[in-house]
C-alpha atoms as a PDB file:
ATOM      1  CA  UNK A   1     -78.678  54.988  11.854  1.00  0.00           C
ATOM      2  CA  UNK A   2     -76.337  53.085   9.265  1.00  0.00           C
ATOM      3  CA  UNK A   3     -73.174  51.255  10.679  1.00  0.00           C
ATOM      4  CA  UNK A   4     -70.484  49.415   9.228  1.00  0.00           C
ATOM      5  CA  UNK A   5     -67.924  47.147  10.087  1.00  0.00           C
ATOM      6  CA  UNK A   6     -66.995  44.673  12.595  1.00  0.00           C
ATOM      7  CA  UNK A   7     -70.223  43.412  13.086  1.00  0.00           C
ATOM      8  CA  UNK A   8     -69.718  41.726  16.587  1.00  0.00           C
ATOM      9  CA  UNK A   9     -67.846  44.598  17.942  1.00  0.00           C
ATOM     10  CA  UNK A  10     -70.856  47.125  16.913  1.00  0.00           C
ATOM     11  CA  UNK A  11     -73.029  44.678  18.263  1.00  0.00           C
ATOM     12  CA  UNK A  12     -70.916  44.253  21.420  1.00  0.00           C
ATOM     13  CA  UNK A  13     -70.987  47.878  22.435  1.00  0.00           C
ATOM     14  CA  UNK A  14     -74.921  48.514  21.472  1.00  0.00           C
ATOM     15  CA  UNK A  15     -73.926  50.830  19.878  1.00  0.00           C
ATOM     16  CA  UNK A  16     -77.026  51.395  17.914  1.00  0.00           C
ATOM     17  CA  UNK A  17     -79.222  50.796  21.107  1.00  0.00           C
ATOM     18  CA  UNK A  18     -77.110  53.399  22.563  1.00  0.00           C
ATOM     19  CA  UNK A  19     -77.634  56.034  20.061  1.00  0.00           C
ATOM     20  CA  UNK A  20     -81.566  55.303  19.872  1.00  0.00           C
ATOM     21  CA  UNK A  21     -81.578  56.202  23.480  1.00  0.00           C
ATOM     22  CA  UNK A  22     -79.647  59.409  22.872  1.00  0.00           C
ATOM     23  CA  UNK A  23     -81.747  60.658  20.205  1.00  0.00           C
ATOM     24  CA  UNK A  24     -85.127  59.742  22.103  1.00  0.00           C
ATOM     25  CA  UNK A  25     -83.375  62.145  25.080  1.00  0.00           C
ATOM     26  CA  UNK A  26     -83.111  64.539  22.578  1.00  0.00           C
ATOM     27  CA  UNK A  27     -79.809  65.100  21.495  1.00  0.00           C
ATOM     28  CA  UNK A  28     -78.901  66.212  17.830  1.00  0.00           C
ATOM     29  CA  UNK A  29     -77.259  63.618  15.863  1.00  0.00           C
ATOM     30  CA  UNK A  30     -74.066  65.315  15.585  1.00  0.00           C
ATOM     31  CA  UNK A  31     -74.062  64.832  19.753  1.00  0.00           C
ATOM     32  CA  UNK A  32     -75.421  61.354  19.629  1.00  0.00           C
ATOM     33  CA  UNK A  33     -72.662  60.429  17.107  1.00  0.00           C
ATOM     34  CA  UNK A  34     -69.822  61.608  18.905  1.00  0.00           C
ATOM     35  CA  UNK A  35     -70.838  60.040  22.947  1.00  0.00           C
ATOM     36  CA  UNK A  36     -71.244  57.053  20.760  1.00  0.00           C
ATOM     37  CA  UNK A  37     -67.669  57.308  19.561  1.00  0.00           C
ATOM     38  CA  UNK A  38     -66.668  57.627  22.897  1.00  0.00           C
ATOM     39  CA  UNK A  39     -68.510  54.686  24.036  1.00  0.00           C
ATOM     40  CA  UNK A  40     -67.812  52.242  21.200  1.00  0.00           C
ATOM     41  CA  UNK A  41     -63.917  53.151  21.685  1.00  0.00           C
ATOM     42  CA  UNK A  42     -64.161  52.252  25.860  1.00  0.00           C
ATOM     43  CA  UNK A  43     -66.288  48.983  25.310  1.00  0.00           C
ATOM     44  CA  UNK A  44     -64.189  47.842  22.148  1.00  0.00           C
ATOM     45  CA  UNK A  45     -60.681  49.436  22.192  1.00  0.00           C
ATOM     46  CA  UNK A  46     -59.534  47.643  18.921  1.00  0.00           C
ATOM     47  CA  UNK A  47     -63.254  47.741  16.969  1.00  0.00           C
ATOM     48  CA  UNK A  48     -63.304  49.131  13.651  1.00  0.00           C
ATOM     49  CA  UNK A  49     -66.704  50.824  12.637  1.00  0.00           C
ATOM     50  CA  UNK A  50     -68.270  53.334  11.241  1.00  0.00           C
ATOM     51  CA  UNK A  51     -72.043  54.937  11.245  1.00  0.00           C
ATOM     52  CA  UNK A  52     -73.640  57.892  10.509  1.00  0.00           C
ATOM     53  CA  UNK A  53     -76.851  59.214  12.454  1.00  0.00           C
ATOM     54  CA  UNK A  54     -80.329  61.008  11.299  1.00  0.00           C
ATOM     55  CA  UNK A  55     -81.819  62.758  13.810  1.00  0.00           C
ATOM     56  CA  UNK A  56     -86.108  63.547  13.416  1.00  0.00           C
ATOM     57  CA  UNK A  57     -85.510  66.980  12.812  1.00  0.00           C
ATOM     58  CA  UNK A  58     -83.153  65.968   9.357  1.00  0.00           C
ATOM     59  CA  UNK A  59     -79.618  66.381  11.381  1.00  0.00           C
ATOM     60  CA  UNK A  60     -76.749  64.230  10.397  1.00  0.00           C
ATOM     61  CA  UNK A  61     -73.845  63.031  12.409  1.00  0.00           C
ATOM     62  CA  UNK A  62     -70.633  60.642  11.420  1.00  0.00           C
ATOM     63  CA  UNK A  63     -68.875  58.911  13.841  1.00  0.00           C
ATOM     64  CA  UNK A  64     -66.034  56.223  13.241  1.00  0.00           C
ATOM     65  CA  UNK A  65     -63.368  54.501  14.958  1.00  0.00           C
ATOM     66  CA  UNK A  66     -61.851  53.648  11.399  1.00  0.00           C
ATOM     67  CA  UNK A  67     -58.765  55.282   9.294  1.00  0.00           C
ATOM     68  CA  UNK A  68     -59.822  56.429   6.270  1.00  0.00           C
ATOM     69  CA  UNK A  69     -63.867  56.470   6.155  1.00  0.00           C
ATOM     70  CA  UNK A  70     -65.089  57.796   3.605  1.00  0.00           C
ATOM     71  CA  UNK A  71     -68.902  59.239   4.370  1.00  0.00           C
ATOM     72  CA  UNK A  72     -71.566  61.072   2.306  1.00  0.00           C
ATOM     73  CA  UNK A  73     -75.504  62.638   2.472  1.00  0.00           C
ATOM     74  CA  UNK A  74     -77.830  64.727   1.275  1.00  0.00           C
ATOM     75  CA  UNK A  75     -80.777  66.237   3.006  1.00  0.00           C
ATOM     76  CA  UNK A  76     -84.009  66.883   1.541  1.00  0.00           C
ATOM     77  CA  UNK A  77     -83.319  70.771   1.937  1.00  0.00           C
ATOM     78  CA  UNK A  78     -80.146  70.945   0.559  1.00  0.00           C
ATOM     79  CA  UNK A  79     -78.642  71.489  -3.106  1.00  0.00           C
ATOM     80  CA  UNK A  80     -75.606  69.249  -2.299  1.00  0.00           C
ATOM     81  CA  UNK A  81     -73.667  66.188  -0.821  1.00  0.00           C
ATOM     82  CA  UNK A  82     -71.569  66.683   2.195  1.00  0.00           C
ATOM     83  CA  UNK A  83     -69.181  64.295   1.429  1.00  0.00           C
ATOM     84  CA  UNK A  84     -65.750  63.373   3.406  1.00  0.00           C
ATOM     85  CA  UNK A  85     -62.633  60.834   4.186  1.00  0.00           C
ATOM     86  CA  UNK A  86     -61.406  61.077   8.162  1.00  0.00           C
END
């Protein structure tokens, strides 16, 4: 998991502790990313902050509380970037 931001407010909402626990019950990273949207925006209403998650099996999920983000990866399997601005 990569963040960025508002350092105390990702800190605040454990955010990453909360999506290591997610992933370790198994849910893809696309999942994980998105309950920890939800979270992040009820423990920090006004945070600004961004991450994107790696699940084991090579799944990728953005999630962001930010205007604007720009975001970008590339699995091992794939030809290209997925690249974006939300």
């Amino acid at each position: 998991m990569a963040t960025t931001g508002q350092g105390e407010h990702i800190i605040h909402a454990g955010l990453s502790f909360l999506v290591m626990r997610l992933l370790a019950a198994g849910l893809p990273a696309a999942e994980a990313a998105s309950h920890a949207t939800e979270a992040f925006l009820a423990a920090t209403p006004q945070g600004k902050a961004g991450w994107i998650v790696v699940d084991a099996a090579g799944g990728v999920g953005v999630g962001h509380t930010s205007r604007n983000i720009a975001y970008a990866w590339r699995t091992s399997n794939a030809a290209d970037f997925v690249t974006g601005v939300d």
